[in-house]
C-alpha atoms as a PDB file:
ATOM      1  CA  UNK A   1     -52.702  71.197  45.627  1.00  0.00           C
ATOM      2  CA  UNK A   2     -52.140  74.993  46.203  1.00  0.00           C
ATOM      3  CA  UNK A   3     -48.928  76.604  45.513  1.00  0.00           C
ATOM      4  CA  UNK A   4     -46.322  77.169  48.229  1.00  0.00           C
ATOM      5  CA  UNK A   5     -44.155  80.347  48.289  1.00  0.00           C
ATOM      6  CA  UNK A   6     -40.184  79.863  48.778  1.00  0.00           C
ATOM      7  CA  UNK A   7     -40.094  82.660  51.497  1.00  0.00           C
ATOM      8  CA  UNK A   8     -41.391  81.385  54.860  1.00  0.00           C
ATOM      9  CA  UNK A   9     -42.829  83.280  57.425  1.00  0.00           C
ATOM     10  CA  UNK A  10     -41.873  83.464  60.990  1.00  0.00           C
ATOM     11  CA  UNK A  11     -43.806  85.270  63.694  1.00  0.00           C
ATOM     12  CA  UNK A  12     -41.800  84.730  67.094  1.00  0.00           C
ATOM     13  CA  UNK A  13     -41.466  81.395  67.712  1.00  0.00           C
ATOM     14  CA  UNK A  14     -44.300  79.907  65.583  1.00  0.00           C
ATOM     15  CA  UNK A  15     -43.346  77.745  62.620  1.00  0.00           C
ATOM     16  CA  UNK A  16     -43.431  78.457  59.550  1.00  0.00           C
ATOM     17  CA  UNK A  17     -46.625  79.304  57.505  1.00  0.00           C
ATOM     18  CA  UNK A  18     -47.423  79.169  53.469  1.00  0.00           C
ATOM     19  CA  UNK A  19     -49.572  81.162  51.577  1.00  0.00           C
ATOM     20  CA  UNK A  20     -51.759  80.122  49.352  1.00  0.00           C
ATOM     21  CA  UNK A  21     -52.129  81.383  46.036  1.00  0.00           C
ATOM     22  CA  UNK A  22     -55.706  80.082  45.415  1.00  0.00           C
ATOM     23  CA  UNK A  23     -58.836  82.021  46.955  1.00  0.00           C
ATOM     24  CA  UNK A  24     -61.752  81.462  47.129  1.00  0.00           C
ATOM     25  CA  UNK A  25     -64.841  83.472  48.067  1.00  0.00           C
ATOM     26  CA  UNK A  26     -68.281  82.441  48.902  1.00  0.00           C
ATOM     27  CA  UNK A  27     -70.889  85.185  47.303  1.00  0.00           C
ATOM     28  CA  UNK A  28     -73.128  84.301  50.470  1.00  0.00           C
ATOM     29  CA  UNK A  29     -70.835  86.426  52.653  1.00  0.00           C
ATOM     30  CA  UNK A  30     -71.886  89.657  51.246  1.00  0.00           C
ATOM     31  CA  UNK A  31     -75.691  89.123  52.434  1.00  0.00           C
ATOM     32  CA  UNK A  32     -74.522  88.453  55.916  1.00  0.00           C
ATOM     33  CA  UNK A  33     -74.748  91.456  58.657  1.00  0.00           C
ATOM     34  CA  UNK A  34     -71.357  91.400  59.553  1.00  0.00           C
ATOM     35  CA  UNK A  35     -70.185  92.101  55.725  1.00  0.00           C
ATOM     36  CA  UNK A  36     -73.032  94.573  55.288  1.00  0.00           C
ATOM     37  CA  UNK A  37     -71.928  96.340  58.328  1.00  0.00           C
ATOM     38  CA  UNK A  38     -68.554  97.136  57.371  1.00  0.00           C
ATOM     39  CA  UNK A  39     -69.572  97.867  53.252  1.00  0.00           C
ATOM     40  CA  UNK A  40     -72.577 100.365  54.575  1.00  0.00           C
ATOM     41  CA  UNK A  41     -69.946 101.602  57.567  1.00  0.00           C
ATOM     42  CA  UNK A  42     -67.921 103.065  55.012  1.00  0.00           C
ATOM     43  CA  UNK A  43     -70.608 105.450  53.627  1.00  0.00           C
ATOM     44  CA  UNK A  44     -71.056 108.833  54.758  1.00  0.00           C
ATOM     45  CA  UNK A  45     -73.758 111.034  53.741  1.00  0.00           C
ATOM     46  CA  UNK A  46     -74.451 115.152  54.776  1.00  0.00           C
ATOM     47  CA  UNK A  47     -77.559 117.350  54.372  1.00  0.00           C
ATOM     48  CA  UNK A  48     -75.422 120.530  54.330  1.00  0.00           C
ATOM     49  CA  UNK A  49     -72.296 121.742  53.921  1.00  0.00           C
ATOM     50  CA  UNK A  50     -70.007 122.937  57.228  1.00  0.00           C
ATOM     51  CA  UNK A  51     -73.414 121.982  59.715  1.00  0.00           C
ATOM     52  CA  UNK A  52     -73.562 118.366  60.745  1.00  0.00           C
ATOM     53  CA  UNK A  53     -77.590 117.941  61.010  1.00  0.00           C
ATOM     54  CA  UNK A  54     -79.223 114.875  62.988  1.00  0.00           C
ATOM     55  CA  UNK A  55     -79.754 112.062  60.365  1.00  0.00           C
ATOM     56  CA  UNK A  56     -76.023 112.187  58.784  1.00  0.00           C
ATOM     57  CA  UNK A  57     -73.887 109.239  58.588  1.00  0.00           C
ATOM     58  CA  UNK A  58     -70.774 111.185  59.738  1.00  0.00           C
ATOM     59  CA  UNK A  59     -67.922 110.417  62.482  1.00  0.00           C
ATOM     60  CA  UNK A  60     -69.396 111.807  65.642  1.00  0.00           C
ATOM     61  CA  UNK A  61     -70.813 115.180  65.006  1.00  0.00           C
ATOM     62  CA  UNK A  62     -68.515 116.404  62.590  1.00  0.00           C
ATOM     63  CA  UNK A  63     -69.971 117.703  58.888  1.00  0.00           C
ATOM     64  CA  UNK A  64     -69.692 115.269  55.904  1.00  0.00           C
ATOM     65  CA  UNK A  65     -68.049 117.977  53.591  1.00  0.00           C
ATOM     66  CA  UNK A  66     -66.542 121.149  54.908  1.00  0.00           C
ATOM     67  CA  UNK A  67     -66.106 124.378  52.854  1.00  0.00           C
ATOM     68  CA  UNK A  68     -63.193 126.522  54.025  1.00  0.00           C
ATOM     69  CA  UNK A  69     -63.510 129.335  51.216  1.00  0.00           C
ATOM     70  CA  UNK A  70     -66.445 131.940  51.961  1.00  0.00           C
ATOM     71  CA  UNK A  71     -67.840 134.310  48.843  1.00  0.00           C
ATOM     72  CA  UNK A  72     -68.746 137.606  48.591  1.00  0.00           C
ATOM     73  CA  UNK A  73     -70.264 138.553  45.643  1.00  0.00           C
ATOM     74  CA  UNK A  74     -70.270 142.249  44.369  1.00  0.00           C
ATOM     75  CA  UNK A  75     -72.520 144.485  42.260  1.00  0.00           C
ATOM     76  CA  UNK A  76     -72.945 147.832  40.920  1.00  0.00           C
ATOM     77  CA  UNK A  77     -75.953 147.506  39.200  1.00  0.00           C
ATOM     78  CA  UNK A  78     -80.037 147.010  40.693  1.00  0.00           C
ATOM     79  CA  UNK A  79     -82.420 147.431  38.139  1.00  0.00           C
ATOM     80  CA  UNK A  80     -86.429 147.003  38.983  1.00  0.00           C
ATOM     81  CA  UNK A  81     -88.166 144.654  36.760  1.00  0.00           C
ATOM     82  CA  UNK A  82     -91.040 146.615  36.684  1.00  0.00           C
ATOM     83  CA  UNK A  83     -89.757 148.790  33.347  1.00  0.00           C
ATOM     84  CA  UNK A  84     -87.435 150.080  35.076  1.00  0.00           C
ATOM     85  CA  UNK A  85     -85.271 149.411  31.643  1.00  0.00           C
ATOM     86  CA  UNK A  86     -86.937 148.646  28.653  1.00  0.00           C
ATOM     87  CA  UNK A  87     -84.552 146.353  27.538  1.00  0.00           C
ATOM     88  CA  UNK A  88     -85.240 143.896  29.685  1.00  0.00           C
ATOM     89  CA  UNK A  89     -88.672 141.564  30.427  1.00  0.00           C
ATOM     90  CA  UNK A  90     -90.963 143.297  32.930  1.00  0.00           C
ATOM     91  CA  UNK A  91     -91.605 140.859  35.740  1.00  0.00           C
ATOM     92  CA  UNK A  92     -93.831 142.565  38.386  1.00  0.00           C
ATOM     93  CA  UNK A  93     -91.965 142.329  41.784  1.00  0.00           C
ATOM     94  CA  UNK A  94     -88.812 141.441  40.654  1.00  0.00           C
ATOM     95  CA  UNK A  95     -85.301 142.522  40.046  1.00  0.00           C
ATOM     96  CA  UNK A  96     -82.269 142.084  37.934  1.00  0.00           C
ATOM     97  CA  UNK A  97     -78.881 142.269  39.542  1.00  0.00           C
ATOM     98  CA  UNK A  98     -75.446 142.355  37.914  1.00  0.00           C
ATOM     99  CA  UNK A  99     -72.553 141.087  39.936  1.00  0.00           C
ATOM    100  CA  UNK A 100     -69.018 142.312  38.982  1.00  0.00           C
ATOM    101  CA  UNK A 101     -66.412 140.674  40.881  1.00  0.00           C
ATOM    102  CA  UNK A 102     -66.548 137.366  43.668  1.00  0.00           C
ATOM    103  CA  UNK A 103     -64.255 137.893  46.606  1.00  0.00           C
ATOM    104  CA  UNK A 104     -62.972 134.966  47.419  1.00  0.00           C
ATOM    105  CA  UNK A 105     -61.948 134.495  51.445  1.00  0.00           C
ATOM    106  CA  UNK A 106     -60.298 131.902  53.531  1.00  0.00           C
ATOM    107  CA  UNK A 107     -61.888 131.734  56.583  1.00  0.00           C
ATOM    108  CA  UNK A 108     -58.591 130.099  57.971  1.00  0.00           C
ATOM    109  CA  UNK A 109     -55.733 131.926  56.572  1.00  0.00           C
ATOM    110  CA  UNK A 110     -58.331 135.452  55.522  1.00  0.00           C
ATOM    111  CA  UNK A 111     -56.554 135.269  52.743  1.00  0.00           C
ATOM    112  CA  UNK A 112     -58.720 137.409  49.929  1.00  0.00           C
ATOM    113  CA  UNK A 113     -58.699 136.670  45.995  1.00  0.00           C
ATOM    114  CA  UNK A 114     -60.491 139.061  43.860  1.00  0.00           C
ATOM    115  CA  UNK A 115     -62.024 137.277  40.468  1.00  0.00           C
ATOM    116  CA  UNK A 116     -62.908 139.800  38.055  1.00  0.00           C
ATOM    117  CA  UNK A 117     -65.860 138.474  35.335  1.00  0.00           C
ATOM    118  CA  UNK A 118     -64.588 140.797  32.560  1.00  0.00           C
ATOM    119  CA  UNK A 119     -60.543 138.875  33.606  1.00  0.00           C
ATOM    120  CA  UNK A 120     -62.061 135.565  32.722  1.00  0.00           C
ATOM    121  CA  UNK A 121     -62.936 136.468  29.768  1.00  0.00           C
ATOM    122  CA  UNK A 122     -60.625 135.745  26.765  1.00  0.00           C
ATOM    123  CA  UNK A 123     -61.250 138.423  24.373  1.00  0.00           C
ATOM    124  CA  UNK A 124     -59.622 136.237  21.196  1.00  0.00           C
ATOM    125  CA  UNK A 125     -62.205 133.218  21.577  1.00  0.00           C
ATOM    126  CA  UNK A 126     -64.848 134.570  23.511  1.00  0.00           C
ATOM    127  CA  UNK A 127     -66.714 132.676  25.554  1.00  0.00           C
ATOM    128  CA  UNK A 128     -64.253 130.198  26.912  1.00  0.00           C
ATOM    129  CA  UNK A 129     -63.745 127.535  30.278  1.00  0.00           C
ATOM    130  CA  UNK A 130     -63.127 130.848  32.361  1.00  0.00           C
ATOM    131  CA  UNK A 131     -66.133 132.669  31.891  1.00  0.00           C
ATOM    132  CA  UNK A 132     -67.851 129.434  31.909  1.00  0.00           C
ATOM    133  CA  UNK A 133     -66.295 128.656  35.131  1.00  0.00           C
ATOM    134  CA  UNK A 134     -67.484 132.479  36.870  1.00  0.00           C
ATOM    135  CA  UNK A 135     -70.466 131.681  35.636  1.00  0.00           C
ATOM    136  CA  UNK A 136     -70.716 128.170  37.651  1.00  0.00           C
ATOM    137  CA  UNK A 137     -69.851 130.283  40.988  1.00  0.00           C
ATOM    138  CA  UNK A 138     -73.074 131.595  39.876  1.00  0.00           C
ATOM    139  CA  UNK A 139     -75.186 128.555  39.364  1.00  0.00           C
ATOM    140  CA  UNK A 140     -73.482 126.877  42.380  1.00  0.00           C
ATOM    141  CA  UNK A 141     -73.930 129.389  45.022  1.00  0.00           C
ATOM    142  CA  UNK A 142     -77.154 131.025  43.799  1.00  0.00           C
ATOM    143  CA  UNK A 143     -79.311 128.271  42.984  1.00  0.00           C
ATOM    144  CA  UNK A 144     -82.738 129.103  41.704  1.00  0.00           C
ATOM    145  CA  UNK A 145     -85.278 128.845  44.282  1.00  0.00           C
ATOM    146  CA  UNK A 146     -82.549 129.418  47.135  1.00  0.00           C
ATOM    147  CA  UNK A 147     -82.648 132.440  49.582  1.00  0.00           C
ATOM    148  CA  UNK A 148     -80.041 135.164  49.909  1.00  0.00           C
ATOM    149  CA  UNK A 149     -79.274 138.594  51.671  1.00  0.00           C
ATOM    150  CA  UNK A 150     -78.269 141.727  50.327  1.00  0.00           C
ATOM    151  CA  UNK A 151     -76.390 144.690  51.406  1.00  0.00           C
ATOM    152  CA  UNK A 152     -75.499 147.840  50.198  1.00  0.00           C
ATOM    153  CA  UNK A 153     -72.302 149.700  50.722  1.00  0.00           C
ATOM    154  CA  UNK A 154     -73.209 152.753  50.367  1.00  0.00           C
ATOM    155  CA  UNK A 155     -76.033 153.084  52.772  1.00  0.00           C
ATOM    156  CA  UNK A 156     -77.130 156.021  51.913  1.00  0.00           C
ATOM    157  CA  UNK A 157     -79.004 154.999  48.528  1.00  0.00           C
ATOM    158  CA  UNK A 158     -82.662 155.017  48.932  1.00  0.00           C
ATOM    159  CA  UNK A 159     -83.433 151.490  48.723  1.00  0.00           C
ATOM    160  CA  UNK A 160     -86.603 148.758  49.426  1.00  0.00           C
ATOM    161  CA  UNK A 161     -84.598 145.731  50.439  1.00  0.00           C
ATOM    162  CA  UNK A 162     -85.903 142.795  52.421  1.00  0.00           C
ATOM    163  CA  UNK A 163     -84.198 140.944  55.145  1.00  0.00           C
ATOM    164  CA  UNK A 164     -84.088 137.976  52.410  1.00  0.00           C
ATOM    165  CA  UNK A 165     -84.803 137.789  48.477  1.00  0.00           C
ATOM    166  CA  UNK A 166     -85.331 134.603  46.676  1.00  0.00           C
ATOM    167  CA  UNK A 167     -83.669 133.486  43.520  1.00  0.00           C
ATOM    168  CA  UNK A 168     -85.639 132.946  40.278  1.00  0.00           C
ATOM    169  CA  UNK A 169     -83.166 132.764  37.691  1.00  0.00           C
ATOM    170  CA  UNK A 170     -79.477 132.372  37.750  1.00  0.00           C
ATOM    171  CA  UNK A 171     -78.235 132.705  34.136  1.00  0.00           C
ATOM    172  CA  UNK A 172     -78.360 136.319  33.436  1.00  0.00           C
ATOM    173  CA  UNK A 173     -81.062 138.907  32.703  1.00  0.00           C
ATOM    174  CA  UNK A 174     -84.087 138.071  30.629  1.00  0.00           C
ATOM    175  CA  UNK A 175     -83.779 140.582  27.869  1.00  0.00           C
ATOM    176  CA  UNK A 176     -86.975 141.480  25.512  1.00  0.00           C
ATOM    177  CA  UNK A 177     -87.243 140.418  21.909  1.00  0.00           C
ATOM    178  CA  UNK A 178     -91.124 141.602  21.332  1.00  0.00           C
ATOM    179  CA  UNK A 179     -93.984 142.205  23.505  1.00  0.00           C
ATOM    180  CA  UNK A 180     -97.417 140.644  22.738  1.00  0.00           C
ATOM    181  CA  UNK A 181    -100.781 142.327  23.353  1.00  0.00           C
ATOM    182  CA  UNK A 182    -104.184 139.560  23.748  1.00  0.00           C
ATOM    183  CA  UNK A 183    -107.034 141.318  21.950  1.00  0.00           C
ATOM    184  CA  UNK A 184    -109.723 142.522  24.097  1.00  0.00           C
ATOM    185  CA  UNK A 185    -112.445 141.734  21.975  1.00  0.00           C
ATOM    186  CA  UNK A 186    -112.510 137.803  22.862  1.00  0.00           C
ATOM    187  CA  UNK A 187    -111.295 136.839  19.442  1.00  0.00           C
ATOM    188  CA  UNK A 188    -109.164 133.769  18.755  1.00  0.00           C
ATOM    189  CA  UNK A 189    -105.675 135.267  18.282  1.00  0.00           C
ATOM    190  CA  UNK A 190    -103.884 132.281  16.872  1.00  0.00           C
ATOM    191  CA  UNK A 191    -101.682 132.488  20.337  1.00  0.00           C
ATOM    192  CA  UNK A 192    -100.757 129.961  23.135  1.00  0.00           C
ATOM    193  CA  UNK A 193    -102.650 131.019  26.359  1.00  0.00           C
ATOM    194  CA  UNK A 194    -104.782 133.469  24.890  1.00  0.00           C
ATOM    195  CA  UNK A 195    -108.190 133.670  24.097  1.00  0.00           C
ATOM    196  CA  UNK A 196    -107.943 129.597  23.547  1.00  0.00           C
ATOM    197  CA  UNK A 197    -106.591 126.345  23.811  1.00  0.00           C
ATOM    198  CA  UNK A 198    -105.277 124.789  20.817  1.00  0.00           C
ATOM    199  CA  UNK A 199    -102.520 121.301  21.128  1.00  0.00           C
ATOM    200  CA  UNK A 200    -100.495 120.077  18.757  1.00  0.00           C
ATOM    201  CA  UNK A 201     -99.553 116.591  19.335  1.00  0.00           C
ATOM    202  CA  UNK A 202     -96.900 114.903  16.993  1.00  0.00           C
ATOM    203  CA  UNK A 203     -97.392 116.229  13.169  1.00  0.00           C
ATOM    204  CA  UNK A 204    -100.374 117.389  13.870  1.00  0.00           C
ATOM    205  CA  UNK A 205    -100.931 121.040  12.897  1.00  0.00           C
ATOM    206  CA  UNK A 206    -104.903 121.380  12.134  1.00  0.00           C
ATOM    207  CA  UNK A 207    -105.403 124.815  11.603  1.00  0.00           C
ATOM    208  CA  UNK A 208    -102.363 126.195  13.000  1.00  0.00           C
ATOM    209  CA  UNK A 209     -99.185 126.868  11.820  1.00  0.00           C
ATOM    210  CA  UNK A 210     -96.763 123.889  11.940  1.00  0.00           C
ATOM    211  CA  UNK A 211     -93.797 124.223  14.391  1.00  0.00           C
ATOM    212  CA  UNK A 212     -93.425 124.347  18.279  1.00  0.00           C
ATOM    213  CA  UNK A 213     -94.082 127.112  20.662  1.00  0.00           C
ATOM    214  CA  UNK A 214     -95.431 130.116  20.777  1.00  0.00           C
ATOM    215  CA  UNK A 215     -94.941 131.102  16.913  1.00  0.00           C
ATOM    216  CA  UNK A 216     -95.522 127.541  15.358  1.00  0.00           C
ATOM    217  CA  UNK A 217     -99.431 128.392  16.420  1.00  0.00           C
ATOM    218  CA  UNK A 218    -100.803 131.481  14.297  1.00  0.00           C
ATOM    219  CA  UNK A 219    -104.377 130.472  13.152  1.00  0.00           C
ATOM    220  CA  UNK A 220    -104.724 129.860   9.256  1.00  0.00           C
ATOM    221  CA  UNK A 221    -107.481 131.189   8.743  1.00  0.00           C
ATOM    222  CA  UNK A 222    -107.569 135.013   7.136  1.00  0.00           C
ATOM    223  CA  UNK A 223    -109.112 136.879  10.294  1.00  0.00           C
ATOM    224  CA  UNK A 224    -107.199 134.902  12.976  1.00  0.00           C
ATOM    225  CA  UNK A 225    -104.029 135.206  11.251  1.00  0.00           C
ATOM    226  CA  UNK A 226    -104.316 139.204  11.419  1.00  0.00           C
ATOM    227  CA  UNK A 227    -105.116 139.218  14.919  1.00  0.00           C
ATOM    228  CA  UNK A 228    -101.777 136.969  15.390  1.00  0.00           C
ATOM    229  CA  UNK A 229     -99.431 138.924  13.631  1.00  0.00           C
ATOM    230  CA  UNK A 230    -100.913 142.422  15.188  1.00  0.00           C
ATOM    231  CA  UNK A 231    -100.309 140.507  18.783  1.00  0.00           C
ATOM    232  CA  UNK A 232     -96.689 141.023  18.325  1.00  0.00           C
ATOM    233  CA  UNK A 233     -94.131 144.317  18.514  1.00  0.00           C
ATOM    234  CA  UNK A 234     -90.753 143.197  18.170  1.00  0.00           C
ATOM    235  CA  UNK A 235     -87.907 145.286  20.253  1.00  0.00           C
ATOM    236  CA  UNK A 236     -85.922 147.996  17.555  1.00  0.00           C
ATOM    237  CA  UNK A 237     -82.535 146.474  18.078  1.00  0.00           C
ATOM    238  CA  UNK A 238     -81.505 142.706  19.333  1.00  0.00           C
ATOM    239  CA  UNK A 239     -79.820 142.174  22.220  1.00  0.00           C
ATOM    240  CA  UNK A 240     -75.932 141.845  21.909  1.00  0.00           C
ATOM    241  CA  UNK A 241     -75.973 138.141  22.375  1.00  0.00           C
ATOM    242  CA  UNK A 242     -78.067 138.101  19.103  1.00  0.00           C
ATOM    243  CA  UNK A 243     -75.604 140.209  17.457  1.00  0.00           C
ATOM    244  CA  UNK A 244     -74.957 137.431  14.809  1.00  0.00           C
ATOM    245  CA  UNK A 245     -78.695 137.650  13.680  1.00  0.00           C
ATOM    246  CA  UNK A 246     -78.134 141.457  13.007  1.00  0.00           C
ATOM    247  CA  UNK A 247     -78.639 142.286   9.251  1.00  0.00           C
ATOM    248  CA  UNK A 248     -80.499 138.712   8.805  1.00  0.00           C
ATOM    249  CA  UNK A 249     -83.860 140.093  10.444  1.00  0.00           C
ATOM    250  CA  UNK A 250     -86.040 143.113   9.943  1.00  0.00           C
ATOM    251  CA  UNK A 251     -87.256 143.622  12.995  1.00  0.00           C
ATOM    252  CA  UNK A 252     -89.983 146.034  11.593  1.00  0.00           C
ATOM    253  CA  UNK A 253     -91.656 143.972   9.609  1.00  0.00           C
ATOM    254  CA  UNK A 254     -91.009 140.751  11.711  1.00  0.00           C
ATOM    255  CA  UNK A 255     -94.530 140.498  13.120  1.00  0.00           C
ATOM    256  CA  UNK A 256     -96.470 140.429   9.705  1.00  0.00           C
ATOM    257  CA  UNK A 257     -93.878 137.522   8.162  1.00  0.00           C
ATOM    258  CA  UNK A 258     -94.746 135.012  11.232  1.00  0.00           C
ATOM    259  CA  UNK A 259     -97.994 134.060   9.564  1.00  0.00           C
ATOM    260  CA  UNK A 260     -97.886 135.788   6.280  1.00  0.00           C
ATOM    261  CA  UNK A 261    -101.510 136.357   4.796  1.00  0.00           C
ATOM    262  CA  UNK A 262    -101.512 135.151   0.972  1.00  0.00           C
ATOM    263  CA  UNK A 263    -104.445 134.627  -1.725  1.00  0.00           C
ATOM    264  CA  UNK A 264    -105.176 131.949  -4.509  1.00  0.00           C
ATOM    265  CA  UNK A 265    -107.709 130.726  -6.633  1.00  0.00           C
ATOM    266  CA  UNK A 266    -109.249 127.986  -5.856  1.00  0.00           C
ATOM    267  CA  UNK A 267    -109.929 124.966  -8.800  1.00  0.00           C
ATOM    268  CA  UNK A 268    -113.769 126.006  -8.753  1.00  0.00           C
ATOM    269  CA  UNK A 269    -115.654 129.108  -8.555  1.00  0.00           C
ATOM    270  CA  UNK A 270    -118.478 130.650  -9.645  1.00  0.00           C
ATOM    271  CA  UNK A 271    -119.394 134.079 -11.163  1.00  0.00           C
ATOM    272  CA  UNK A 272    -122.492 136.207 -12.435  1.00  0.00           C
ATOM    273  CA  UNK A 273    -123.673 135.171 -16.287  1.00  0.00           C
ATOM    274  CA  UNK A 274    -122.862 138.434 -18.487  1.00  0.00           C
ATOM    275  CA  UNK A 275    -125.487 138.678 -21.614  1.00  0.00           C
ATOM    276  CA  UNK A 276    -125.119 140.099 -24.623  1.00  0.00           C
ATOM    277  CA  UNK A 277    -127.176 140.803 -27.782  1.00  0.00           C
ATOM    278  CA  UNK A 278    -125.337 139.419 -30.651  1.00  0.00           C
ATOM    279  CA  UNK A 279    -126.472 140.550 -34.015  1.00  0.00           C
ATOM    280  CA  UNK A 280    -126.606 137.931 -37.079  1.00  0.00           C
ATOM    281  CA  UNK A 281    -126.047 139.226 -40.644  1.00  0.00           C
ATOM    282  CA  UNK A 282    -126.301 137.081 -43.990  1.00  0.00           C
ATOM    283  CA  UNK A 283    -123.264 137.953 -46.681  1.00  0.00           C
END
């Protein structure tokens, strides 16, 4: 028998009602259509942010997810990636840009809050949740692969911009560590995408040096290993997020130790028979 509260309950005239403390609930509900309709009623999905597109699952034609903060992102700096500045990886029809500050507006109140990148920046421990957190503006807004326009303030700098640009990397500039020259002369240089294809699958080094990438490649043998380590020029200084390697490298000799060239003597060999006259005498 179920339970019966004390209280009673009264709606006009009625009579009284009980509850009852023991439910029950039949799993073949859920597969119904009317239960299915009110569970998948209650999802809403969007295709963009602040622009209700035809396909959403929205209330009338109002966006899924509305953003009422608007970004402007400023820069000083523009520099061609076409060695423009050594420093950095040439990239033929590319640029690098460095942005400063984000300007943060409400488009409601136009309200404006300026976020410096060198104020999140805790000088003590470095690299801490608010840098990290500038840099996810970054990431967020400027996806790679997504489009963006540019505009210059002072409009009287010569300049090449397009009506667009496209983002290929979000995460800073690409900064050189050595340069690498194929051989001309059709040789086997030891190197990933030159001359040759070489894989190494699982443990697997045959002839190669072991290790992934680029540098775990370097042919073993004498003539290829010269060509691999004369492939390389490494950059005269590291850049400053490498400062912590400074001291622990030599950069001018760094080419020659990636496949050091060494000599041994193997268990057999042979040589040229050396004669001599040798002279008895009786005592």
């Amino acid at each position: 028998m179920p339970q019966t509260p004390n209280i009673n309950y009264y709606t006009g005239g009625n009579p009284a009602v009980s509850k009852s403390y023991d439910v029950e609930f039949d799993d073949a509900i859920a597969d119904t259509r009317f239960w299915k309709a009110r569970s998948e009623g209650t999802q809403l999905n969007g295709s963009a942010i602040n622009i209700f597109t035809a396909g959403d699952t929205t209330y009338g034609k109002l966006p899924v997810v509305e953003n009422k903060i608007a970004a402007l992102y400023v820069g000083t700096t523009v520099i061609g990636g076409d060695d423009e500045d050594p420093s950095r990886t040439s990239i033929i029809g590319h640029s690098y840009i460095t942005i400063d500050r984000i300007l943060l507006i409400n488009i409601e109140t136009d309200e404006v809050q300026i976020v410096n990148r060198q104020s999140l920046i805790d000088v003590n421990t470095g690299t801490v949740g608010e840098e990290k957190a500038f840099k996810r503006y970054i990431t967020r807004d400027f996806f790679e692969g997504s489009e963006v326009n540019m505009r210059l303030i002072d409009k009287t700098v010569q300049n090449s911009l397009k009506t667009s640009h496209f983002v290929k990397f979000n995460r800073g500039s690409l900064m050189k560590i050595y340069e690498y020259t194929a051989n001309e002369s059709g040789f086997e240089d030891g190197v990933f995408g030159g001359h040759a294809i070489r894989n190494n699958i699982g443990d697997v080094y045959t002839g190669s040096l072991e290790g992934p990438g680029l540098f775990g490649y370097g042919m073993t043998a004498a003539a290829s290993q010269s060509l691999f380590t004369s492939s390389f020029s490494f950059v005269g200084s590291l850049p400053s997020e490498l400062n912590d390697y400074t001291g622990d490298l030599n950069l001018t000799t760094m080419s020659s130790e990636l496949a050091p060239l060494t000599a041994s003597v193997g268990s057999t060999f042979s040589g040229n028979l050396v004669t001599q006259n040798v002279q008895s005498r009786t005592r």
